[in-house]
PDB file of N, CA and C in Angstrom:
ATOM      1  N   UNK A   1      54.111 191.899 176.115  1.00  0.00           N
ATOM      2  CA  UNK A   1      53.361 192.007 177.338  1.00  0.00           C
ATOM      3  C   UNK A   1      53.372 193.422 177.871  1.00  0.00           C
ATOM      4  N   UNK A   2      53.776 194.324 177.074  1.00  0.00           N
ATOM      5  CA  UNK A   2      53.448 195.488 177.787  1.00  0.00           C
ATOM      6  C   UNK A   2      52.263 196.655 178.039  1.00  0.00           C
ATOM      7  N   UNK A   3      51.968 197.481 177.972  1.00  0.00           N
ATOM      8  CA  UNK A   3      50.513 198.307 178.876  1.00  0.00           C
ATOM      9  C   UNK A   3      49.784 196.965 179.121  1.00  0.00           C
ATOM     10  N   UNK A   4      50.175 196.638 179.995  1.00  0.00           N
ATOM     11  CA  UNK A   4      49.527 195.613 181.078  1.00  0.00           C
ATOM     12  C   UNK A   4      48.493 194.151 180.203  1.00  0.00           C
ATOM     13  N   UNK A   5      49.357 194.268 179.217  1.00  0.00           N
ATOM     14  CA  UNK A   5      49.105 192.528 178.326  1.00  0.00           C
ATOM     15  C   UNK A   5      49.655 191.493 178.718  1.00  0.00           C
ATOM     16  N   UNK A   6      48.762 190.099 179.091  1.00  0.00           N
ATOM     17  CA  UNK A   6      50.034 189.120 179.480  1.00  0.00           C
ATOM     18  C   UNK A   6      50.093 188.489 177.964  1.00  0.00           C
ATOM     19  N   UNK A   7      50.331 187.183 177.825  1.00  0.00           N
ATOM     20  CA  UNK A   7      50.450 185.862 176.563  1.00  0.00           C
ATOM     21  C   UNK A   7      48.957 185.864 176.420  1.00  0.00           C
ATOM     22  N   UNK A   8      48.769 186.210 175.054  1.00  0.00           N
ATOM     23  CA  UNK A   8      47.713 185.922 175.016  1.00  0.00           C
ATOM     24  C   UNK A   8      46.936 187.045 175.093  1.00  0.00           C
ATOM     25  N   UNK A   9      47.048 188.194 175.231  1.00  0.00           N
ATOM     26  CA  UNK A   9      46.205 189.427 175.651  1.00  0.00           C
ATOM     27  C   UNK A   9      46.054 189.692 176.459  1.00  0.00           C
ATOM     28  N   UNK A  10      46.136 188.570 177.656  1.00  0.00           N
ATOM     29  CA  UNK A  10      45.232 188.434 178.968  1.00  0.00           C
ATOM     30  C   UNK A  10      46.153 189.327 180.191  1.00  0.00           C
ATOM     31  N   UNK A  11      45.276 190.540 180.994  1.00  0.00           N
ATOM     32  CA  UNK A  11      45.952 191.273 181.467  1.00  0.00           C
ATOM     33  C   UNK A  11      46.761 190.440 182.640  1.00  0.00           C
ATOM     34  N   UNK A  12      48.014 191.383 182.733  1.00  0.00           N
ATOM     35  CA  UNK A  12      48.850 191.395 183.908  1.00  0.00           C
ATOM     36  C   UNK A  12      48.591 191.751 185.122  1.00  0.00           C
ATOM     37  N   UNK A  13      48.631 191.571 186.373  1.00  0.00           N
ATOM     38  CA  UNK A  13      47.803 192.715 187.513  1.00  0.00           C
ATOM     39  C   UNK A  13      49.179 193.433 187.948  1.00  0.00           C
ATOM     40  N   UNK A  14      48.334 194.465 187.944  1.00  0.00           N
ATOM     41  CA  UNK A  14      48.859 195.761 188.722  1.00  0.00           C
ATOM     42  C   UNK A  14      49.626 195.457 189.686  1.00  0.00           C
ATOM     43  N   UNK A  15      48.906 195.409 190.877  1.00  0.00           N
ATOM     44  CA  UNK A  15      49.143 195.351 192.042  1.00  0.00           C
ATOM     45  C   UNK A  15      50.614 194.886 192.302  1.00  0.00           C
ATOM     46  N   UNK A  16      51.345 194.643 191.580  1.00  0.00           N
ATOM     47  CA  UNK A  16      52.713 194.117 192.267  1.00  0.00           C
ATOM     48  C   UNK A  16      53.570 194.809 192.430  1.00  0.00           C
ATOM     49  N   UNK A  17      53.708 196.264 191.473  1.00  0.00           N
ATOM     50  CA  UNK A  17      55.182 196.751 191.807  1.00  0.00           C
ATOM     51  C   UNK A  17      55.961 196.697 190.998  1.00  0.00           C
ATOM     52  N   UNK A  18      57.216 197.241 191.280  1.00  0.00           N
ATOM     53  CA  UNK A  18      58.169 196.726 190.070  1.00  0.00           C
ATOM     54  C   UNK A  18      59.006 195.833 189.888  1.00  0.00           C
ATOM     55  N   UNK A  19      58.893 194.568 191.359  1.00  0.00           N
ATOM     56  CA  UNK A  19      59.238 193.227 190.895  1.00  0.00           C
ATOM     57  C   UNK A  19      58.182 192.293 190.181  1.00  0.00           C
ATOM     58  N   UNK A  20      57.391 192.889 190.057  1.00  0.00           N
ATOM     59  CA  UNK A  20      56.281 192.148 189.039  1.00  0.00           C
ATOM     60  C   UNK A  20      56.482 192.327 187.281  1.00  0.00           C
ATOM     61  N   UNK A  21      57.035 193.377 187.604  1.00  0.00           N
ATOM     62  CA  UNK A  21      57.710 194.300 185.919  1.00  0.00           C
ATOM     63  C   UNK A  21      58.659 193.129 185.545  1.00  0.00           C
ATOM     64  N   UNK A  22      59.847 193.168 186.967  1.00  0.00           N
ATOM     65  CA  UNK A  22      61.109 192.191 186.244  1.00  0.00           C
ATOM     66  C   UNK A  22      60.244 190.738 186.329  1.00  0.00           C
ATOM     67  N   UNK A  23      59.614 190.166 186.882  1.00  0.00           N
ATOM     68  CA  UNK A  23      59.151 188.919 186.974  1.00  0.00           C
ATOM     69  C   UNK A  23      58.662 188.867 185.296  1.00  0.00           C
ATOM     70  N   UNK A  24      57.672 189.139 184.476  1.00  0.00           N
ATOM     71  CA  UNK A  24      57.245 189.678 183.703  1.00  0.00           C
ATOM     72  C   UNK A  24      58.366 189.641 182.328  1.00  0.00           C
ATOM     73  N   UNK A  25      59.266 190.296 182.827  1.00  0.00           N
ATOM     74  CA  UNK A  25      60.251 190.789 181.873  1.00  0.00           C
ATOM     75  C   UNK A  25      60.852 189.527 181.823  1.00  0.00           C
ATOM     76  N   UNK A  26      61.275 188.607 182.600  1.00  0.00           N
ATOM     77  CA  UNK A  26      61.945 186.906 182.631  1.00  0.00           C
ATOM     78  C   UNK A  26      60.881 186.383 182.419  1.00  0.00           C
ATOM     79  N   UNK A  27      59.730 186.416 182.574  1.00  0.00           N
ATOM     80  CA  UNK A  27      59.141 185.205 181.815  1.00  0.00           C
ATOM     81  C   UNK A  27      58.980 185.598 180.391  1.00  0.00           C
ATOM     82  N   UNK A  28      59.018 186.775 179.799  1.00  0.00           N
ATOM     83  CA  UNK A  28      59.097 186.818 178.555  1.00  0.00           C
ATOM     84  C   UNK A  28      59.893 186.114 177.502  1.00  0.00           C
ATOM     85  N   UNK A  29      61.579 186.517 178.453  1.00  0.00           N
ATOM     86  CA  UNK A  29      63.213 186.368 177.902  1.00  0.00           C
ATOM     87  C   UNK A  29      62.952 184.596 178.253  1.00  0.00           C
ATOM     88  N   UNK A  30      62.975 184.015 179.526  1.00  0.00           N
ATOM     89  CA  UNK A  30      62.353 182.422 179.260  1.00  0.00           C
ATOM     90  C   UNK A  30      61.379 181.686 178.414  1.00  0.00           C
ATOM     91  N   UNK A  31      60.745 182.354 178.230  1.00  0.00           N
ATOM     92  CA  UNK A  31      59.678 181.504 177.268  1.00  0.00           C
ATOM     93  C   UNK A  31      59.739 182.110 175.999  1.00  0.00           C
ATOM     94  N   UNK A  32      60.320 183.042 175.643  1.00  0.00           N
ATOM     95  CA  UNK A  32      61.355 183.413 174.062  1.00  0.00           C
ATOM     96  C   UNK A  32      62.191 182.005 173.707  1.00  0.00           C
ATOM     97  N   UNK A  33      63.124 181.979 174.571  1.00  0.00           N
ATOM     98  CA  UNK A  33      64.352 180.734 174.773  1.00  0.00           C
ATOM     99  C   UNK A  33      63.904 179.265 174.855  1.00  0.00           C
ATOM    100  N   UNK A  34      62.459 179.064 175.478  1.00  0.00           N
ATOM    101  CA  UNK A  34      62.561 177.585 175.785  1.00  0.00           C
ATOM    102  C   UNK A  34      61.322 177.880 174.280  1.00  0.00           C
ATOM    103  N   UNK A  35      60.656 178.575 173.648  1.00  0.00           N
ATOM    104  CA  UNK A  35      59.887 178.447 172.544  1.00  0.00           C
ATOM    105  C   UNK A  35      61.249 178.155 171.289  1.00  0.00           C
ATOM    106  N   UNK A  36      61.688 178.573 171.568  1.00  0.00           N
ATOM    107  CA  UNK A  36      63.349 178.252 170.282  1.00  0.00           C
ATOM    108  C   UNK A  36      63.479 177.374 170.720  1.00  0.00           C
ATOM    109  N   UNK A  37      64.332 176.595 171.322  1.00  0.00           N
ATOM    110  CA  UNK A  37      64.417 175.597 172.139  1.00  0.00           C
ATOM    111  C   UNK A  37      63.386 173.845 171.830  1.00  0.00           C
ATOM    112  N   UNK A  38      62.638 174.203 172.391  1.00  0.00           N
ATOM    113  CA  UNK A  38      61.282 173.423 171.781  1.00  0.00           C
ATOM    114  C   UNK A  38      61.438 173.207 169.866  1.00  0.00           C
ATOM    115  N   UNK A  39      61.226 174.152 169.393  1.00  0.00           N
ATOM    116  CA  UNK A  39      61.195 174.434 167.613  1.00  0.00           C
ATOM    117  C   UNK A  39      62.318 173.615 167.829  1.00  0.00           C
ATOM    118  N   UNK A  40      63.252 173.962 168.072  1.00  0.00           N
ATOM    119  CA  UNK A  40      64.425 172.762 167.333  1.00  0.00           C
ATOM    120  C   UNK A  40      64.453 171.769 167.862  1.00  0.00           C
ATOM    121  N   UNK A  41      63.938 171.515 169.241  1.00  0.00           N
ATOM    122  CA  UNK A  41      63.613 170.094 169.246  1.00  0.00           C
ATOM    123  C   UNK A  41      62.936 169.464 168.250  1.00  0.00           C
ATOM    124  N   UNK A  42      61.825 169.841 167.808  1.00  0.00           N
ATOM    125  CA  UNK A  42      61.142 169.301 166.729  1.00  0.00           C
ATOM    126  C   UNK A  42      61.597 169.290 165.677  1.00  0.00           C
ATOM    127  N   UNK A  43      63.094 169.854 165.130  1.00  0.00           N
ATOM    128  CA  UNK A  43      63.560 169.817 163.874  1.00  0.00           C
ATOM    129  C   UNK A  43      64.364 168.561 164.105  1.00  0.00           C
ATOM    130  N   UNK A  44      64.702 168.207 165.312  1.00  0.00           N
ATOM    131  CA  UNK A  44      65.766 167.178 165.530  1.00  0.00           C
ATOM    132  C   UNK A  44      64.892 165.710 165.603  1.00  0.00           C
ATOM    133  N   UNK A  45      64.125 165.944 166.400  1.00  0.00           N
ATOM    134  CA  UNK A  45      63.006 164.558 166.260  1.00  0.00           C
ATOM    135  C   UNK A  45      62.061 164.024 164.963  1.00  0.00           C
ATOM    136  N   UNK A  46      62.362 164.914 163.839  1.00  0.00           N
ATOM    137  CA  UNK A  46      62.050 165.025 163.007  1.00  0.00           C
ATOM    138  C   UNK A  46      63.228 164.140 161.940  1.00  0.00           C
ATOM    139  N   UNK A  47      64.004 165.036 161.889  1.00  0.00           N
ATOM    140  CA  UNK A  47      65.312 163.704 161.764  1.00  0.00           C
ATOM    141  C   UNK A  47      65.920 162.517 162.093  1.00  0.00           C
ATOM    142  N   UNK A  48      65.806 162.482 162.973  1.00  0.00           N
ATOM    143  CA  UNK A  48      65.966 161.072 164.022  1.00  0.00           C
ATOM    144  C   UNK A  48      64.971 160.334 163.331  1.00  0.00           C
ATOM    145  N   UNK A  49      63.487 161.036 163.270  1.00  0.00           N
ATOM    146  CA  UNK A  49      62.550 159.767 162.515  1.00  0.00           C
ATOM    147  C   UNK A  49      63.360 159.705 161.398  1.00  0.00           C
ATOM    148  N   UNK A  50      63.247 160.562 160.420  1.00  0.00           N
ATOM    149  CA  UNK A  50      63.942 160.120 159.204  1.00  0.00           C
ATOM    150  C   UNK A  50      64.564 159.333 158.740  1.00  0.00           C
ATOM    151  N   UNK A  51      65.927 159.188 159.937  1.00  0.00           N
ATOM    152  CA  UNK A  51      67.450 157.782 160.119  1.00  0.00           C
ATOM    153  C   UNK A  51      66.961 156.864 160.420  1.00  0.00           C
ATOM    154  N   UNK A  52      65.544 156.646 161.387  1.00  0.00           N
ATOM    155  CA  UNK A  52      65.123 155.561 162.162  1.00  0.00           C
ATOM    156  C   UNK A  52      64.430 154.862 160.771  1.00  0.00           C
ATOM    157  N   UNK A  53      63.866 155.626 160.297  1.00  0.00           N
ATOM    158  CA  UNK A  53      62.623 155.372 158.886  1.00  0.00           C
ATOM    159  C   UNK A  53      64.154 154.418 158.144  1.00  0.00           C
ATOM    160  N   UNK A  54      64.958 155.263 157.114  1.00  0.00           N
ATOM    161  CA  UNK A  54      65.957 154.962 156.510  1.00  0.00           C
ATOM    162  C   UNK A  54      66.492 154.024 156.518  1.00  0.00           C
ATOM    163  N   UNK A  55      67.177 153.469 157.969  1.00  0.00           N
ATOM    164  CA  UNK A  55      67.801 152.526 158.460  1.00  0.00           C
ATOM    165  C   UNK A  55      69.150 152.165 158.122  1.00  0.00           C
ATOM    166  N   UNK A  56      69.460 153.092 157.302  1.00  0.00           N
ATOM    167  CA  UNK A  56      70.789 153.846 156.809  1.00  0.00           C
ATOM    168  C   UNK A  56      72.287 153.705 158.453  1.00  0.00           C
ATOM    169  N   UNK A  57      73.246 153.011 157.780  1.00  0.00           N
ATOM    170  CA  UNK A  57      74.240 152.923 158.887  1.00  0.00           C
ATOM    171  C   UNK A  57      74.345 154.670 159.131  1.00  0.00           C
ATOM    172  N   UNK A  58      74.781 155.230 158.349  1.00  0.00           N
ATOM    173  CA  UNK A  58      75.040 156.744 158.750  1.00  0.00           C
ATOM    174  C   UNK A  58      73.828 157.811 159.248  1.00  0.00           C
ATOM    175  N   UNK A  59      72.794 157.723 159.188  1.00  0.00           N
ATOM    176  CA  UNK A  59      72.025 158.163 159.522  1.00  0.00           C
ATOM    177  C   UNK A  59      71.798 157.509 161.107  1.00  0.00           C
ATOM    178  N   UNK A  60      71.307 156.159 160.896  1.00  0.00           N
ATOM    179  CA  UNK A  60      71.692 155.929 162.723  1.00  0.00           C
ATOM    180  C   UNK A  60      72.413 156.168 163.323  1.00  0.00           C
ATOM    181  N   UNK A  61      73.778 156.174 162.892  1.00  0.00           N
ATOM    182  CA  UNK A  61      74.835 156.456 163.987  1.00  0.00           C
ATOM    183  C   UNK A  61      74.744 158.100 163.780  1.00  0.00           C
ATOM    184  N   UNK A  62      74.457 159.128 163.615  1.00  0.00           N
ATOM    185  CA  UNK A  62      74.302 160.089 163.624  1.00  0.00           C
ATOM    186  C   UNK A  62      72.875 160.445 164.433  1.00  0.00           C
ATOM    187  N   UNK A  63      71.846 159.359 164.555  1.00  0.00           N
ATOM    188  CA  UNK A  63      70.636 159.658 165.622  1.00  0.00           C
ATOM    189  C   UNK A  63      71.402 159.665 167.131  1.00  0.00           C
ATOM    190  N   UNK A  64      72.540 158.938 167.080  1.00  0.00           N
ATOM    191  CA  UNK A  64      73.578 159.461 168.677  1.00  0.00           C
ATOM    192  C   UNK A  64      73.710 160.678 168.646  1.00  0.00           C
ATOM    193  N   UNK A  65      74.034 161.031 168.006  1.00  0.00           N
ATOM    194  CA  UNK A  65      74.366 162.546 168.582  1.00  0.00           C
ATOM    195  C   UNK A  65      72.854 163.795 168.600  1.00  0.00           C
ATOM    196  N   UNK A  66      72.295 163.375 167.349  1.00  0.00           N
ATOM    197  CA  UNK A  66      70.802 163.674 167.687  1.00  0.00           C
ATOM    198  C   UNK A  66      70.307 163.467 169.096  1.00  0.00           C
ATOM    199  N   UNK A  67      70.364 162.717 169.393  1.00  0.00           N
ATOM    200  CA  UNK A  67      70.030 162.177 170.761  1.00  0.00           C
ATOM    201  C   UNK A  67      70.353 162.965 171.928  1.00  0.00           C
ATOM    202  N   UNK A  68      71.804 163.081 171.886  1.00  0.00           N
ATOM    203  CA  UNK A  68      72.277 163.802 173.103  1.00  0.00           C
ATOM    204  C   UNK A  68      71.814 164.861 172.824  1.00  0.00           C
ATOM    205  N   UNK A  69      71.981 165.692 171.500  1.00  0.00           N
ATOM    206  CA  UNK A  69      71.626 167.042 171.910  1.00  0.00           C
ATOM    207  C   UNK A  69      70.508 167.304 172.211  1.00  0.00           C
ATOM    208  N   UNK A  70      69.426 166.596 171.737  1.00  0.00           N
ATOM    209  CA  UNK A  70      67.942 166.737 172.600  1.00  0.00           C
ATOM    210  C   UNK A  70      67.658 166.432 173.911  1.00  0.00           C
ATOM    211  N   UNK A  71      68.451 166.153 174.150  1.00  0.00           N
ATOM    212  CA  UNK A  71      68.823 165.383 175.643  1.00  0.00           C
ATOM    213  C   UNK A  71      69.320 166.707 176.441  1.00  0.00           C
ATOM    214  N   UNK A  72      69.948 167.380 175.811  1.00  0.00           N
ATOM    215  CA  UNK A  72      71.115 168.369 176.288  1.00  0.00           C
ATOM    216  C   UNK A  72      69.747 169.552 176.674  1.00  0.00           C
ATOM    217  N   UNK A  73      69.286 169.872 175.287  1.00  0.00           N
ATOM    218  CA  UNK A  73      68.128 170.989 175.299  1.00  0.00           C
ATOM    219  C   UNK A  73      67.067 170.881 176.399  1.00  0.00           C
ATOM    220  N   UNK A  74      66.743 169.016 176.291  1.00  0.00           N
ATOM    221  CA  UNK A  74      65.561 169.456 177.496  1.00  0.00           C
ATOM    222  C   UNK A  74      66.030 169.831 178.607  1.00  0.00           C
ATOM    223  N   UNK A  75      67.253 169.550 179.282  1.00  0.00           N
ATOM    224  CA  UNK A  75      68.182 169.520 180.805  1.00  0.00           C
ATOM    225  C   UNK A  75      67.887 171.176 180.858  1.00  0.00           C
ATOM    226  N   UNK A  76      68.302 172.085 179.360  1.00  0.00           N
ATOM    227  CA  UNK A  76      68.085 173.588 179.309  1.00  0.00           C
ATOM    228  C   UNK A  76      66.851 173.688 179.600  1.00  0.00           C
ATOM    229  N   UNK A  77      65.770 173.308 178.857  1.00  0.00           N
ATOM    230  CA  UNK A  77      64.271 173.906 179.152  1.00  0.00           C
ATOM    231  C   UNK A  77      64.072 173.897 180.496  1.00  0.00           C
ATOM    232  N   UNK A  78      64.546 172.389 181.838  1.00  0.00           N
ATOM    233  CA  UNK A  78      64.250 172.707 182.753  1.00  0.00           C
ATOM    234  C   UNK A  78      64.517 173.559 183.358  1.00  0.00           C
ATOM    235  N   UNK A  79      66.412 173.928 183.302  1.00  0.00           N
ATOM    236  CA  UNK A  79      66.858 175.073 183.945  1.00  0.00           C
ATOM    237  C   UNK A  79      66.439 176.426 183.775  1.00  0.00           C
ATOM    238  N   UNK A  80      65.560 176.749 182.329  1.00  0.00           N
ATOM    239  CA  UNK A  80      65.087 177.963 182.424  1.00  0.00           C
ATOM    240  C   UNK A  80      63.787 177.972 183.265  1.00  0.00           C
ATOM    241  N   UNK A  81      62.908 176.574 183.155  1.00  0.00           N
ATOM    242  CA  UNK A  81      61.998 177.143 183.659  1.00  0.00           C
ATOM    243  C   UNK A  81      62.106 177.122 185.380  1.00  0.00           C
ATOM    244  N   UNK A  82      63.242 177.052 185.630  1.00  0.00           N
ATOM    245  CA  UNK A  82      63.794 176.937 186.999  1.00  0.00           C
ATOM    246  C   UNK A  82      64.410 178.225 187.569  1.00  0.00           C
ATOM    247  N   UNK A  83      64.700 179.064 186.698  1.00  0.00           N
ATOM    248  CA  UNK A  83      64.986 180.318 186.733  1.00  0.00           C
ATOM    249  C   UNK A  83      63.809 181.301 186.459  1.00  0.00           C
ATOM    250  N   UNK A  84      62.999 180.697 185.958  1.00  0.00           N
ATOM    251  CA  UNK A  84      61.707 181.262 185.678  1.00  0.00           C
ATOM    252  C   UNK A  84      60.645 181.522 187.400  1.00  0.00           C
ATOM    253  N   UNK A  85      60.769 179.847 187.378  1.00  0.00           N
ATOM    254  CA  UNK A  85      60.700 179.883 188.908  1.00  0.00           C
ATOM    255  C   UNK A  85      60.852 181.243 189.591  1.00  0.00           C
ATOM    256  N   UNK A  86      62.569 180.963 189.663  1.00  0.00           N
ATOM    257  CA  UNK A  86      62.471 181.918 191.085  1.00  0.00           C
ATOM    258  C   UNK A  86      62.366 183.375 190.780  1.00  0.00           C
ATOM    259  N   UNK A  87      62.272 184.160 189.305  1.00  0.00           N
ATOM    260  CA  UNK A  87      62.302 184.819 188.826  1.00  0.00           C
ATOM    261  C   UNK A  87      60.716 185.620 189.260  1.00  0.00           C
ATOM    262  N   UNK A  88      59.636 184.776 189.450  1.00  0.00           N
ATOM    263  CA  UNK A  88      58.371 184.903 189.928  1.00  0.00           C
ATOM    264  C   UNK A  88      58.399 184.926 191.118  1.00  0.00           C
ATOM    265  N   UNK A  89      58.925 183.496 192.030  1.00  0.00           N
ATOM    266  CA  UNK A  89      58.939 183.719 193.278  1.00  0.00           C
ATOM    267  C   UNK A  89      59.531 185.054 194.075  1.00  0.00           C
ATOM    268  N   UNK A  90      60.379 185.612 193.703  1.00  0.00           N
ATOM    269  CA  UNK A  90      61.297 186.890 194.018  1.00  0.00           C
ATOM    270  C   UNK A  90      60.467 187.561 193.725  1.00  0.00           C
ATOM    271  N   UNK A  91      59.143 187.949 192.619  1.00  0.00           N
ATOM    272  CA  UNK A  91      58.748 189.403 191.882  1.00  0.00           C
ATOM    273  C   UNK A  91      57.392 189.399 193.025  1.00  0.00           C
ATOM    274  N   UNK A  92      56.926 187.913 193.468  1.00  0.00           N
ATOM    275  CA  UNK A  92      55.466 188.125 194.413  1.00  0.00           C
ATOM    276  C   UNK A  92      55.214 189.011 195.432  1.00  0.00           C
ATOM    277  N   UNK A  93      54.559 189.518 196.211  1.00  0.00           N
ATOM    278  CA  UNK A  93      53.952 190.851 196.877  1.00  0.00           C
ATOM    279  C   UNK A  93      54.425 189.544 198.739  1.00  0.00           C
ATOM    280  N   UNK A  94      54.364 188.717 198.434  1.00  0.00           N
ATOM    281  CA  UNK A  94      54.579 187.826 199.902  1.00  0.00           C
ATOM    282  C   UNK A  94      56.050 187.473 200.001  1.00  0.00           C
ATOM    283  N   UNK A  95      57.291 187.635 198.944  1.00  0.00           N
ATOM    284  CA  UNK A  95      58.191 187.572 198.285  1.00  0.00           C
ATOM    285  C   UNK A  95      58.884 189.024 199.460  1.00  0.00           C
ATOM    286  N   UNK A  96      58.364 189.531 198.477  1.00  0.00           N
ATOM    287  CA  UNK A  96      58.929 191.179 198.716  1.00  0.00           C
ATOM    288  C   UNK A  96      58.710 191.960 200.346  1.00  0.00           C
ATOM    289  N   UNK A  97      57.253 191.215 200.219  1.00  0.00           N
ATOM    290  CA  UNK A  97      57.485 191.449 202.059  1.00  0.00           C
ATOM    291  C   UNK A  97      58.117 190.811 203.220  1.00  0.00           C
ATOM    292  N   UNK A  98      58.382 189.451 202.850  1.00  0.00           N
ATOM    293  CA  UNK A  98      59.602 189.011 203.330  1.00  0.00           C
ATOM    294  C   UNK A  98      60.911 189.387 203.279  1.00  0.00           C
ATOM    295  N   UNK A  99      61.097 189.793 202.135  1.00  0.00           N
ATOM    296  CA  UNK A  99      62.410 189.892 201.892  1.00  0.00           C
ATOM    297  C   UNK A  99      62.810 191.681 202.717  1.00  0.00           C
ATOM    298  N   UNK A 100      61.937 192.955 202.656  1.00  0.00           N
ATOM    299  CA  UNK A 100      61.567 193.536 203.837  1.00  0.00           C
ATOM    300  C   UNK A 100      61.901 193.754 204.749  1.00  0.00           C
ATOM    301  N   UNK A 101      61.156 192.695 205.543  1.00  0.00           N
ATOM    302  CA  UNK A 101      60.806 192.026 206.952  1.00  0.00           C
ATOM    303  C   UNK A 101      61.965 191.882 207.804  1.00  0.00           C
ATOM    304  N   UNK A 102      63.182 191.235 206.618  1.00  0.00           N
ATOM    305  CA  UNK A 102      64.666 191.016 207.233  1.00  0.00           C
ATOM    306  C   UNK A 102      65.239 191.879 206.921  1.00  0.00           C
ATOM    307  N   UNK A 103      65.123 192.956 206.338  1.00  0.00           N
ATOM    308  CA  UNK A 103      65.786 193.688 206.056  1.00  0.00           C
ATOM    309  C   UNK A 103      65.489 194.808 207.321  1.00  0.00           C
ATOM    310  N   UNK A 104      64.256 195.102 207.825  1.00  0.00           N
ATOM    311  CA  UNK A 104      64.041 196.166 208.846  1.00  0.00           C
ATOM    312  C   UNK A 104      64.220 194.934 209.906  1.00  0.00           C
ATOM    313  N   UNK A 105      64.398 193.863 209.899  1.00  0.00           N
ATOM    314  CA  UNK A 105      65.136 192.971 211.338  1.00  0.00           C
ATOM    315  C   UNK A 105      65.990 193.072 211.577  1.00  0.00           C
ATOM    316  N   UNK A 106      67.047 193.691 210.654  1.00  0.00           N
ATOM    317  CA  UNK A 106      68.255 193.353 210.978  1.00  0.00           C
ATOM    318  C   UNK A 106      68.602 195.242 211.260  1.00  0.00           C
ATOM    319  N   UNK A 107      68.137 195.779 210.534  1.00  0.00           N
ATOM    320  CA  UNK A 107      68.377 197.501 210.889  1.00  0.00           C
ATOM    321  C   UNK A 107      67.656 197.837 212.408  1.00  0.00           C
ATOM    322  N   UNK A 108      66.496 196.353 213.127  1.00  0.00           N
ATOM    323  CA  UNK A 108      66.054 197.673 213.986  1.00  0.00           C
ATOM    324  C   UNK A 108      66.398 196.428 215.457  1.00  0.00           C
ATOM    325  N   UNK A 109      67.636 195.265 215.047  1.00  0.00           N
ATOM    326  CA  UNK A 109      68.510 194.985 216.297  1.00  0.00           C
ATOM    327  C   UNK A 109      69.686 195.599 216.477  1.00  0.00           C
ATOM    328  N   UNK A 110      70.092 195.555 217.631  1.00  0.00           N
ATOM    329  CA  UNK A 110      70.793 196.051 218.433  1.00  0.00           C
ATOM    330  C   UNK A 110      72.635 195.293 217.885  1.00  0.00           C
ATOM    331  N   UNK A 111      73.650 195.664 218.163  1.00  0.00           N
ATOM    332  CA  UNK A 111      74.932 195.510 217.464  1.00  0.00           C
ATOM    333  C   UNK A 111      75.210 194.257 218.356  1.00  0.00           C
ATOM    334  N   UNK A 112      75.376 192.781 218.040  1.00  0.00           N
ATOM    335  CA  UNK A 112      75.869 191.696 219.021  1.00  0.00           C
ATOM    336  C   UNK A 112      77.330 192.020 220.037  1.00  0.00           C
TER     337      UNK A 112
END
């Protein structure tokens, strides 16, 4: 995504600054992680059919633990894209002027 490429080619806008850079820069490092993430989900559901197909005692009892760990991964995908979240929310231009806002509120009151 860089000289102003998003996913896909499709440009990035300007206008934000350089919390738009780091916003940018985490959704890259997130959607690197939950694209791995994903891929091996599909290597695991892929297997699971396999044991399910089979019907093999060892192969089922081994779709348990298949199980959890896909279980485990999606709980991850949400949390990244939950960090992704605020990773955007923090980089926005309404973000930043809030965040600002309290910052010259609190420099331009008076000492309690």
């Amino acid at each position: 995504m860089e000289n102003g490429n998003g996913v896909g080619g499709e440009p990035v806008p300007n206008g934000g600054g350089a919390g738009t850079g780091k916003a940018v820069q985490a959704f890259e490092r997130c959607f690197g992680q939950v694209q791995g993430i994903l891929e091996h989900n599909r290597v695991l559901i892929q297997e699971i059919e396999q044991n399910q197909e089979s019907g093999e005692d060892g192969g089922l009892n081994r779709n348990v633990a298949l199980i959890r760990e896909l279980n485990s991964n999606i709980a991850r995908v949400g949390s990244l894209y939950c960090d992704l979240s605020a990773a955007f929310a923090q980089g926005t231009p309404a973000a930043r002027a809030a965040d600002a806002a309290k910052g010259y509120n609190k420099m331009s009151r008076p000492p309690k």
